[in-house]
Protein backbone atom coordinates (compact mmCIF):
# COMPACT_ATOMS: atom_id res chain seq x y z
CA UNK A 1 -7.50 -100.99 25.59
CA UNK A 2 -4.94 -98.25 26.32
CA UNK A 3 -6.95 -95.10 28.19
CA UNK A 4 -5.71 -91.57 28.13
CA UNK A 5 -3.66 -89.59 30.92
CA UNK A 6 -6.29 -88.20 32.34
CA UNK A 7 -8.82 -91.51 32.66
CA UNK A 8 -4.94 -93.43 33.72
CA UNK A 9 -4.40 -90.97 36.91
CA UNK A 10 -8.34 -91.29 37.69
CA UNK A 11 -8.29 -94.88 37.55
CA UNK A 12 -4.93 -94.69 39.79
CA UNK A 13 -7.05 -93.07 42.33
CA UNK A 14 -9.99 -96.21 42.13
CA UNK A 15 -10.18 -98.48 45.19
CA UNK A 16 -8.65 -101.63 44.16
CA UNK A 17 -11.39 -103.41 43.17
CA UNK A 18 -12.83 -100.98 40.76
CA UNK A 19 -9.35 -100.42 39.64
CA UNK A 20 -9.64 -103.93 38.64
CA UNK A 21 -12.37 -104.11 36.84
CA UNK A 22 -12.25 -100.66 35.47
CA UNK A 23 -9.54 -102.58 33.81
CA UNK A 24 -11.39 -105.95 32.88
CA UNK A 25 -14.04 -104.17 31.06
CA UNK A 26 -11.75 -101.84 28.86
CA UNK A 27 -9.90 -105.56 27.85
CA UNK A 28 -13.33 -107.18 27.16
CA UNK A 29 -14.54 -104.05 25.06
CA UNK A 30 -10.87 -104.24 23.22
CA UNK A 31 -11.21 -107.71 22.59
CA UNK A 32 -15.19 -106.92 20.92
CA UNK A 33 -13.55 -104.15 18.98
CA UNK A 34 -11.70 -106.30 17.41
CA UNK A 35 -13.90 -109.16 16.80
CA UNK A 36 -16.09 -106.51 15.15
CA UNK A 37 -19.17 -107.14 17.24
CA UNK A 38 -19.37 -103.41 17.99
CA UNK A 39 -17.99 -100.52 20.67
CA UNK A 40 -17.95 -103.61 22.96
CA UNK A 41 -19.02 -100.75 26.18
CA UNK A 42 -21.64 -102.92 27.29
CA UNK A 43 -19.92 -105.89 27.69
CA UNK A 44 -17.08 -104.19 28.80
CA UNK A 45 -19.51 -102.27 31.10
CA UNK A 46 -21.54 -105.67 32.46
CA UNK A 47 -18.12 -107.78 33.31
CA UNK A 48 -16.57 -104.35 34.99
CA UNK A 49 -20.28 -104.59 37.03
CA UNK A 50 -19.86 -108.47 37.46
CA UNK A 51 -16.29 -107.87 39.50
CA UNK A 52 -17.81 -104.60 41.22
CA UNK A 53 -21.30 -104.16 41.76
CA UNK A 54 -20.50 -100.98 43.40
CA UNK A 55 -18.36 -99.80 40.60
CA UNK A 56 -21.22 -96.81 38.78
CA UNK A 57 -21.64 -95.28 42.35
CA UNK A 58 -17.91 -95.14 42.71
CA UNK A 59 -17.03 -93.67 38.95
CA UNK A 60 -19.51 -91.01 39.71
CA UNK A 61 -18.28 -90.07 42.97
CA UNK A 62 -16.22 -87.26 41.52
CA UNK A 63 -19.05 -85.83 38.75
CA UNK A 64 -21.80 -83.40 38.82
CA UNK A 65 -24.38 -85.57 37.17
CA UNK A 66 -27.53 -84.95 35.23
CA UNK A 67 -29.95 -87.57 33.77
CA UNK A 68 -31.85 -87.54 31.09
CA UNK A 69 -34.74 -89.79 30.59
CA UNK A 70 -37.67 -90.02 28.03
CA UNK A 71 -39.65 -92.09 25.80
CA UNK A 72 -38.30 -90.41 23.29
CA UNK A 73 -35.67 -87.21 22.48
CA UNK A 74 -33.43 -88.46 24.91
CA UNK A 75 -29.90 -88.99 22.75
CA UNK A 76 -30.27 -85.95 21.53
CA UNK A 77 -30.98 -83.85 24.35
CA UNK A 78 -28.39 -85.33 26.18
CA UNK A 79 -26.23 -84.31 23.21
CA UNK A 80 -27.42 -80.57 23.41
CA UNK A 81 -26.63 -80.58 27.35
CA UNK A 82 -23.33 -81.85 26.87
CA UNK A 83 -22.16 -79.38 24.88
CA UNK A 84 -23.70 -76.86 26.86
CA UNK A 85 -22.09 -78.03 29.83
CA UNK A 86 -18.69 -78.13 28.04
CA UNK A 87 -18.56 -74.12 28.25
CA UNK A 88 -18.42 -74.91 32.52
CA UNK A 89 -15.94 -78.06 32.19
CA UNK A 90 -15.17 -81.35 30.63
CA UNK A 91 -17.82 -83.59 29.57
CA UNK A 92 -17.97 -87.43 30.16
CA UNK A 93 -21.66 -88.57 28.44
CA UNK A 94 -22.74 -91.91 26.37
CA UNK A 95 -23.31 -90.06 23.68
CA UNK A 96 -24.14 -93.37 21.56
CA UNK A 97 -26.89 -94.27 23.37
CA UNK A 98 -25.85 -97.20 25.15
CA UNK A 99 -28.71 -96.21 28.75
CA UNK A 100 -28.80 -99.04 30.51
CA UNK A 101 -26.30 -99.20 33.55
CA UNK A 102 -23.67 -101.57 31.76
CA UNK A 103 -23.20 -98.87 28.90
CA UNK A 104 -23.42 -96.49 31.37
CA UNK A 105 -20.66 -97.59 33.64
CA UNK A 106 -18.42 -97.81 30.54
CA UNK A 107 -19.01 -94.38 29.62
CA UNK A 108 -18.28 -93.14 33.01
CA UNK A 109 -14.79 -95.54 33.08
CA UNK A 110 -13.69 -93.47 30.51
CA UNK A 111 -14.57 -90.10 31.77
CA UNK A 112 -10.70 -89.18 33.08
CA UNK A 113 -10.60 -85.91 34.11
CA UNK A 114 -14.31 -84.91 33.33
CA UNK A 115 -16.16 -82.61 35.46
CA UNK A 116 -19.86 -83.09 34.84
CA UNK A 117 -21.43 -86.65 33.82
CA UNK A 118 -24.52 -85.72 31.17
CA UNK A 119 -26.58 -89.57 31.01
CA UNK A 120 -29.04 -91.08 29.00
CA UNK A 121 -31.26 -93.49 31.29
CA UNK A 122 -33.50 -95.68 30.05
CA UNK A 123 -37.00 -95.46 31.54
CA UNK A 124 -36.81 -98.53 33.52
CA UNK A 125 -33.25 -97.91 34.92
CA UNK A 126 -33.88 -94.51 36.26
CA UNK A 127 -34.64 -94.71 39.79
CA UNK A 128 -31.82 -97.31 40.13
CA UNK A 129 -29.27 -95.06 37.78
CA UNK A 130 -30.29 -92.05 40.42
CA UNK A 131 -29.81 -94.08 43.25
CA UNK A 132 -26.11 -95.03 41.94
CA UNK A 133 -24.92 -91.64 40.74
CA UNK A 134 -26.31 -88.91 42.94
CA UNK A 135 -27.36 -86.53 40.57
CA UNK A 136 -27.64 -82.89 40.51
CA UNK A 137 -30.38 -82.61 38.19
CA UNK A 138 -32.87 -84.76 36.20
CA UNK A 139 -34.61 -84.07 32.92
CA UNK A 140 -37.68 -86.04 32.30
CA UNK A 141 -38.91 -84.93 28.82
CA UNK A 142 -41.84 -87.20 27.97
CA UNK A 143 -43.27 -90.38 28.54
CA UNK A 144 -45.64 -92.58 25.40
CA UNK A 145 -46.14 -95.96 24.72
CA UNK A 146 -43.24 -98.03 23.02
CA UNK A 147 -41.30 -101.59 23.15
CA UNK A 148 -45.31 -102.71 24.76
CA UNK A 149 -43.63 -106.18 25.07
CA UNK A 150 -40.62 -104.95 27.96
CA UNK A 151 -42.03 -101.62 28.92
CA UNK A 152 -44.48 -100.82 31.38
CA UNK A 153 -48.02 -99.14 30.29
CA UNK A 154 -47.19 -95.54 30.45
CA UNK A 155 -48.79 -94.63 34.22
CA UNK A 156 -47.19 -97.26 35.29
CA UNK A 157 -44.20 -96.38 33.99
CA UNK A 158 -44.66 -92.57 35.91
CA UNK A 159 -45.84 -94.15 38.66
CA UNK A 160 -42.29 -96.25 38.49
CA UNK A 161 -40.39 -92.86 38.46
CA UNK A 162 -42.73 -91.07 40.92
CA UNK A 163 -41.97 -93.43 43.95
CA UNK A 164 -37.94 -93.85 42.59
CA UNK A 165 -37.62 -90.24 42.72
CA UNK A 166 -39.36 -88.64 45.47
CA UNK A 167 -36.10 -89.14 47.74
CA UNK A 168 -33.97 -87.66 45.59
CA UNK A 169 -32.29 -84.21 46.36
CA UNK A 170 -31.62 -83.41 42.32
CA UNK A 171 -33.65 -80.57 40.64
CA UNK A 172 -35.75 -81.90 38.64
CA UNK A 173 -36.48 -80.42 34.96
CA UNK A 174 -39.73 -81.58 33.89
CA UNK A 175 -42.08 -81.26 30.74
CA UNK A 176 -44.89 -79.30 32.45
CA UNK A 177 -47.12 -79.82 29.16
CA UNK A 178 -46.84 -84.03 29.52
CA UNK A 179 -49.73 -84.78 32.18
CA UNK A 180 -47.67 -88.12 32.88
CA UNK A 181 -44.23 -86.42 33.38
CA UNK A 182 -46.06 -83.55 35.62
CA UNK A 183 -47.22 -86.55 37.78
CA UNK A 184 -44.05 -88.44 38.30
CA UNK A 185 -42.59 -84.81 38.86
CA UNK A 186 -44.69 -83.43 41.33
CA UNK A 187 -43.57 -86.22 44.29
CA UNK A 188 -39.98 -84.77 44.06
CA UNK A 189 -38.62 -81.94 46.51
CA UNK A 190 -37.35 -79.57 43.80
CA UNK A 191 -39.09 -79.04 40.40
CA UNK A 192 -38.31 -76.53 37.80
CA UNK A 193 -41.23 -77.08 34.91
CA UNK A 194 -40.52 -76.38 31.53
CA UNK A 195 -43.16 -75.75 28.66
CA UNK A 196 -41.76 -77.91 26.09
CA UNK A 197 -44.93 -78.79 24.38
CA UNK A 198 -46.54 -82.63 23.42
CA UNK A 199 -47.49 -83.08 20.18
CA UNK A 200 -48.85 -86.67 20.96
CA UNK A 201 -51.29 -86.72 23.48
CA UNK A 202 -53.17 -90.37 22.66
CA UNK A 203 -51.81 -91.97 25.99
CA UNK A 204 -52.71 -88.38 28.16
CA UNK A 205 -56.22 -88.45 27.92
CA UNK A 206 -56.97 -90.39 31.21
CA UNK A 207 -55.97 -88.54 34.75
CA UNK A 208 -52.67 -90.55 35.85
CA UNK A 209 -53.81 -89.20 39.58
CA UNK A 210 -57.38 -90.12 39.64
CA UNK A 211 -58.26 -91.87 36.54
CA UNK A 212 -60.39 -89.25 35.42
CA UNK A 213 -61.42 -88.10 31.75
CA UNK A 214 -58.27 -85.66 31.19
CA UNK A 215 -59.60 -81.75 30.16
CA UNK A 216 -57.44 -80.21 27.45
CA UNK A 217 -58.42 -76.76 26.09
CA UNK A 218 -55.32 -75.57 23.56
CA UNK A 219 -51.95 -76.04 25.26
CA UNK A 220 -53.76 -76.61 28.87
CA UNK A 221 -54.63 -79.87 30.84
CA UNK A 222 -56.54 -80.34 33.94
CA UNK A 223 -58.70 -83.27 35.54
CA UNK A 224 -62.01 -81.94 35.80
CA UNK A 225 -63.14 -84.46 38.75
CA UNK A 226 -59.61 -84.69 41.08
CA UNK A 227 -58.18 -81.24 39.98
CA UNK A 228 -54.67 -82.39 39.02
CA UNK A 229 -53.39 -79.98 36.20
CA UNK A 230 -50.62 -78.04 34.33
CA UNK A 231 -48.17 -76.28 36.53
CA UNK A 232 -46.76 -72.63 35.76
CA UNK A 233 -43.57 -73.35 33.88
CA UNK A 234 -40.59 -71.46 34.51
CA UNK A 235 -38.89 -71.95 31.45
CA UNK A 236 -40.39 -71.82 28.14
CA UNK A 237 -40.63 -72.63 24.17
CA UNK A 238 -41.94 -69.69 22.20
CA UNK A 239 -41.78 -69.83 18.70
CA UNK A 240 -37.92 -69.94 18.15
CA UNK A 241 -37.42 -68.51 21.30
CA UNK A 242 -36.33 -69.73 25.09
CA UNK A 243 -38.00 -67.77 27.43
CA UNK A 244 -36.09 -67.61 30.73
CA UNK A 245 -37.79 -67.53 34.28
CA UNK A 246 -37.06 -63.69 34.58
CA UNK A 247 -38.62 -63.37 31.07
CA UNK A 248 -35.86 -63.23 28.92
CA UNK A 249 -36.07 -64.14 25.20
CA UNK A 250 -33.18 -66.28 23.82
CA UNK A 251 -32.97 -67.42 20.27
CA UNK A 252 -32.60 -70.72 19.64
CA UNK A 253 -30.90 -71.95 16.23
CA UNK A 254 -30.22 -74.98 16.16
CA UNK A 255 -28.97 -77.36 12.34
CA UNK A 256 -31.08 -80.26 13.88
CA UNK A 257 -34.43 -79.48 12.43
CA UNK A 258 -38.26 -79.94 13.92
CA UNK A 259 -40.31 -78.53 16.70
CA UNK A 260 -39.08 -81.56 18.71
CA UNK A 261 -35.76 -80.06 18.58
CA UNK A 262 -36.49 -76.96 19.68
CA UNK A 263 -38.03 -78.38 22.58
CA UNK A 264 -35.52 -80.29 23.30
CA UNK A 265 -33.15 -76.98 23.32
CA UNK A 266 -35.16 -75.30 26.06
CA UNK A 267 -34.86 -77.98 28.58
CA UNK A 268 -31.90 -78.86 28.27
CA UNK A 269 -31.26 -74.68 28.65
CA UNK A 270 -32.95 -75.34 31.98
CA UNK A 271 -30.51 -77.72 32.61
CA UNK A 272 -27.44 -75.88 31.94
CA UNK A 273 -28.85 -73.16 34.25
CA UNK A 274 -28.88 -75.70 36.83
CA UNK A 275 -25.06 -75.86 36.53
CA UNK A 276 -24.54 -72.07 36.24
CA UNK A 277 -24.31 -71.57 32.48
CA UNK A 278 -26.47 -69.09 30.83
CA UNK A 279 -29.12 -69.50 28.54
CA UNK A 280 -26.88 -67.39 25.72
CA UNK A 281 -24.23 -69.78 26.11
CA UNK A 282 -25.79 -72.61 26.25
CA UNK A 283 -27.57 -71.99 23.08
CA UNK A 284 -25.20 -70.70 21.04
CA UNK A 285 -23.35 -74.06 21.99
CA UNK A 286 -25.70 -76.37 21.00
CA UNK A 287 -25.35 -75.14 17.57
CA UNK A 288 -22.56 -77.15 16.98
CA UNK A 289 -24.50 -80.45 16.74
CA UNK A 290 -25.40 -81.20 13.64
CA UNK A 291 -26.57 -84.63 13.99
CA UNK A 292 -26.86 -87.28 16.95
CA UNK A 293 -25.87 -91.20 16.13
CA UNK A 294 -26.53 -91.00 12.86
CA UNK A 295 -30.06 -88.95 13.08
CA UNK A 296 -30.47 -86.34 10.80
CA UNK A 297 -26.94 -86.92 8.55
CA UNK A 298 -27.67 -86.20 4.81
CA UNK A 299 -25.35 -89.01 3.02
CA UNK A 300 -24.55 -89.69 -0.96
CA UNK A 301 -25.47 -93.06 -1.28
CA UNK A 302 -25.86 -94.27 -5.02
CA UNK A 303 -25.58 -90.97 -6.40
CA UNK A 304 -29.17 -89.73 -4.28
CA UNK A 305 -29.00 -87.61 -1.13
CA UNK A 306 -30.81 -89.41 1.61
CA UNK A 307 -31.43 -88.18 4.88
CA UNK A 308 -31.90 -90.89 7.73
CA UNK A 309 -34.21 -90.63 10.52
CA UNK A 310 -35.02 -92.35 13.75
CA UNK A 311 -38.83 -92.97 14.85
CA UNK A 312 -39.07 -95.67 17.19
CA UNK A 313 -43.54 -95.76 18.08
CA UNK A 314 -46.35 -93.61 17.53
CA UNK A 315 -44.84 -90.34 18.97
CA UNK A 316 -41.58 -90.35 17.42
CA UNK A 317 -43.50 -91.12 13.89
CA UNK A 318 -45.51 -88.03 14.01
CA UNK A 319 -42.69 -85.50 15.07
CA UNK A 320 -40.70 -87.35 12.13
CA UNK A 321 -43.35 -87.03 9.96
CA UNK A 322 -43.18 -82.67 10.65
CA UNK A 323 -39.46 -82.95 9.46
CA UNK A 324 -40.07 -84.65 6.10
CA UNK A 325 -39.77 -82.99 3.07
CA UNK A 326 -43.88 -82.74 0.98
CA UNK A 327 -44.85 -84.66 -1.83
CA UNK A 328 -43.80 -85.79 -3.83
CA UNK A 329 -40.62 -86.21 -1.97
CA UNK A 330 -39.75 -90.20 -1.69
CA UNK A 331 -39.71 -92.19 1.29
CA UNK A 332 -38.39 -95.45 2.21
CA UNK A 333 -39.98 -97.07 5.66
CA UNK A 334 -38.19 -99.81 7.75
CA UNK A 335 -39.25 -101.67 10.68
CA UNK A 336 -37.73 -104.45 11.96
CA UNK A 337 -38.97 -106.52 15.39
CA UNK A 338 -35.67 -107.58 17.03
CA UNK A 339 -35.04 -107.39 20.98
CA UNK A 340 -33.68 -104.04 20.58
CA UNK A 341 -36.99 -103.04 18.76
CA UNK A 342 -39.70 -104.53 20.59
CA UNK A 343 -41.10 -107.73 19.31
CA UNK A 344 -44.82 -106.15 19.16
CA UNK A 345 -45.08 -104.30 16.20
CA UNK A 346 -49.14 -103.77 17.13
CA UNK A 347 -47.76 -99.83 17.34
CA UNK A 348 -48.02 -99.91 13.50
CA UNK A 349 -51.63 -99.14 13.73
CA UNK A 350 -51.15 -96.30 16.03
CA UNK A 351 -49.35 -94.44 13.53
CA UNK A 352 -50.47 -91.80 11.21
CA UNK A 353 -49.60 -93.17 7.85
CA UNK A 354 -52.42 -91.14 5.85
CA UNK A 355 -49.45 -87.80 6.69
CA UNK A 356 -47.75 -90.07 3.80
CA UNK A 357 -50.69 -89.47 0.98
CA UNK A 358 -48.93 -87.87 -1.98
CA UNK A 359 -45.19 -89.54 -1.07
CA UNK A 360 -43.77 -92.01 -3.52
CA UNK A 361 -43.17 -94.91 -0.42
CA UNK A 362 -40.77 -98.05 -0.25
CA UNK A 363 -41.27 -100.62 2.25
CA UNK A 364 -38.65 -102.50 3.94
CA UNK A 365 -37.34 -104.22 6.83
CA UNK A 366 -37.88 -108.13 8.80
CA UNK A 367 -41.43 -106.88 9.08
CA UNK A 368 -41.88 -105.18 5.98
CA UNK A 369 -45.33 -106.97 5.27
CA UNK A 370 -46.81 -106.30 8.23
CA UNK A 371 -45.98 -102.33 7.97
CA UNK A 372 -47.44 -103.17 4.20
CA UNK A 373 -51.20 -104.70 5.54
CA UNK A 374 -51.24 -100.82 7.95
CA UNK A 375 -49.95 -98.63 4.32
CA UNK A 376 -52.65 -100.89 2.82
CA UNK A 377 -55.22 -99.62 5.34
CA UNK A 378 -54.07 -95.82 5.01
CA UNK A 379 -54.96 -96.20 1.28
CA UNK A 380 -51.75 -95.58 0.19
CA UNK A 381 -49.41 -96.14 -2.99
CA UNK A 382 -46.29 -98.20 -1.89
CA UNK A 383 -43.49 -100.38 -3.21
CA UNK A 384 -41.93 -103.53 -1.04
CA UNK A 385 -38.48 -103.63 -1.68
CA UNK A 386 -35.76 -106.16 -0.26
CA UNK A 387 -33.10 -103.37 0.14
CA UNK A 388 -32.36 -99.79 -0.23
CA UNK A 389 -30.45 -100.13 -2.94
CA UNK A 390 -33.24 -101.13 -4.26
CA UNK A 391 -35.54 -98.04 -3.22
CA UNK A 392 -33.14 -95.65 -4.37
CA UNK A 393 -33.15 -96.77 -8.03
CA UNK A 394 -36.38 -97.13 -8.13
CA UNK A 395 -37.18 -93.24 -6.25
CA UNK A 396 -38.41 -90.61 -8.09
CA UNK A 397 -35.70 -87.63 -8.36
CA UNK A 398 -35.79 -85.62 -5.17
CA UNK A 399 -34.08 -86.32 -1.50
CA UNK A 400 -34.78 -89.53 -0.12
CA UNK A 401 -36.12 -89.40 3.58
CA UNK A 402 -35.16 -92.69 4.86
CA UNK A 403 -37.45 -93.38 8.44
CA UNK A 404 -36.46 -96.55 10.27
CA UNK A 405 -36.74 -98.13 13.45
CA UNK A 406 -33.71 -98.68 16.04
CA UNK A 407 -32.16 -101.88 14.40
CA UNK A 408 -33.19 -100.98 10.95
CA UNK A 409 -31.59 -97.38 11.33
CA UNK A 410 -28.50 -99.38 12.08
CA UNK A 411 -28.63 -101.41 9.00
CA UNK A 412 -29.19 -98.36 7.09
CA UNK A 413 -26.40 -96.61 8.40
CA UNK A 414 -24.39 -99.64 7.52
CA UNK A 415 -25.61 -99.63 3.61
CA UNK A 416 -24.88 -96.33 3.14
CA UNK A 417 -21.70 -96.82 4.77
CA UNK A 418 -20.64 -99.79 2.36
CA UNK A 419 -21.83 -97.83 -0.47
């Protein structure tokens, strides 16, 4: 696959073996292209791995890097940061999604003559990712249960990036209000805390330091019997606003909608500060995204608006649930269990499908039934449907809030595509 100028003279530069398989991995994503199994970057990006092992460390040599890791939030905040960043330089970022160090690598192989390197990490790959890439600054935004069949329980999973981390000579940006994130945060050299909020708080009730009942009087959190608690932030979500750590007010006005994404906003603000840009540039850039992978578009499909949205476990269900439109605006529900899911679907009952009461709801998805026994539960009215073709002509008249899952928000995406 033919590169540009830019990514031609950096890959000139390459030692010889990453030059080679810089190379073998932009042929194997070309020849996935066009076999239509995808982008083909993590193929591309495991067989350029396979000939250099050595080959993510070298790519990033020549990058400021931040990474940005999170049970959830973290595709779009590494969106927002991107395009912050872009007022300072060029941008190389996998802006798709693809975390794990294969689709990483890609998305650095094709980063030419970019400046700063803005990465998604998967939670498990951090410490490694870090290790590779040297980066300037991490953002660690929140950490929940999800995919309980691969992923570690949650303190283990800050306990994971606690020891990986505590080496590392990046600033860390972290979620002062998530008692988990604080934790893994506080073993690192340099800290800036950000009060970003956490509207879930089921898996923060237990101290991750001591294992102690958890204390949490409004937006504070303490452990009454070790005294592990909330730091001072230095950055801040107020309202609509960004509050700086000299106390300045910045507005923040974003097309993506929710509280969620307003958090988001402020730390990756703290971010861009980390790389000299300014809070009013850095907002005013982000207000060019007006949807991430997908999340958030409003498409025409059948003649019906419908808006598609991501929520992947419990957390990412009830910030979801704050964007929908009220009753008796329709919904349509999809979960499916695939590898890329999470075969355990016992989240289902962790979610808070009475929020729902009053919607007109359509069920669909490989595990349709079993999201059908938890509506069931929740006392609420709902339709099974095969597809959303079907949903939609069945809907009441209003827009259609479409919430799936990862591989079910990919089949969606593709129906509305096809029409």
């Amino acid at each position: 696959m033919p590169g540009t100028d830019s990514e031609a003279g950096r890959d000139a530069s390459l030692p010889a073996r990453a030059k080679i398989a810089v190379t073998a991995g932009k042929m194997a994503a070309a020849l996935s292209q066009k076999a239509g199994r995808g982008s083909g970057s993590v193929i591309g990006g495991k067989i350029a791995l396979k000939l250099d092992p050595d080959l993510l460390a070298t790519l990033a040599e020549h990058l400021d890097v931040v990474l940005v890791s999170a049970t959830n939030g973290k595709t779009t905040t590494t969106r927002l940061i991107a395009e912050a960043l872009r007022a300072a330089g060029p941008v190389v970022s996998n802006a798709l999604g693809a975390n794990m160090p294969a689709g990483i690598t890609a998305a650095l192989a094709g980063g030419g003559d970019a400046r700063f390197g803005v990465i998604e990490v998967d939670e498990k790959y951090l410490a490694t990712v870090a290790r590779d890439t040297r980066p300037k600054a991490i953002a660690l935004l929140n950490l929940s249960r999800d995919q309980l069949d691969r992923a570690a329980e949650t303190r283990m999973m800050a306990e994971k990036w606690r020891e990986g981390l505590k080496d590392s000579d990046a600033v860390i940006i972290a979620n002062a209000d998530d008692p988990l994130v604080t934790w893994a945060a506080s073993s690192c050299k340099k800290v800036v805390w950000v009060a970003a909020g956490q509207a879930w708080k089921e898996d923060a009730w237990s101290c991750p330091s001591c294992g102690g009942v958890m204390q949490r009087p409004g937006d504070d959190w303490f452990c009454g019997e070790c005294g592990f608690r909330r730091p001072n932030p230095h950055w801040a979500l107020q309202g609509t606003h960004v509050i700086d750590p000299h106390r300045g007010a910045w507005p923040i006005q974003l097309q993506l909608p929710g509280r969620a994404n307003l958090a988001n906003a402020t730390s990756s603000a703290a971010v861009a500060a980390v790389f000299g840009v300014a809070p009013q540039v850095a907002l005013q850039r982000m207000q060019s995204v007006t949807a991430v992978a997908g999340r958030y578009d409003v498409v025409q499909y059948q003649g019906r608006d419908v808006r598609l949205l991501l929520a992947k476990n419990p957390a990412g269900w009830l910030e979801t649930f704050s964007l929908i439109d009220g009753p008796p605006a329709p919904v349509v529900l999809s979960v499916n269990a695939l590898d890329a899911d999470g075969t355990d679907t016992s989240w289902l009952w962790d979610v808070d499908y009475e929020r729902l009461a009053g919607h007109p709801v359509f069920v669909m998805g490989q595990r349709k039934l079993d999201l059908a026994v938890r509506l069931e539960v929740a006392g609420l009215q709902f339709q099974v449907v095969e597809t959303l073709e079907e949903a939609v002509r069945q809907a009441p008249a209003g827009r259609i809030e479409a919430i799936a899952n990862y591989t079910a928000f990919q089949q969606l995406r593709r129906a509305v595509a096809a029409g």
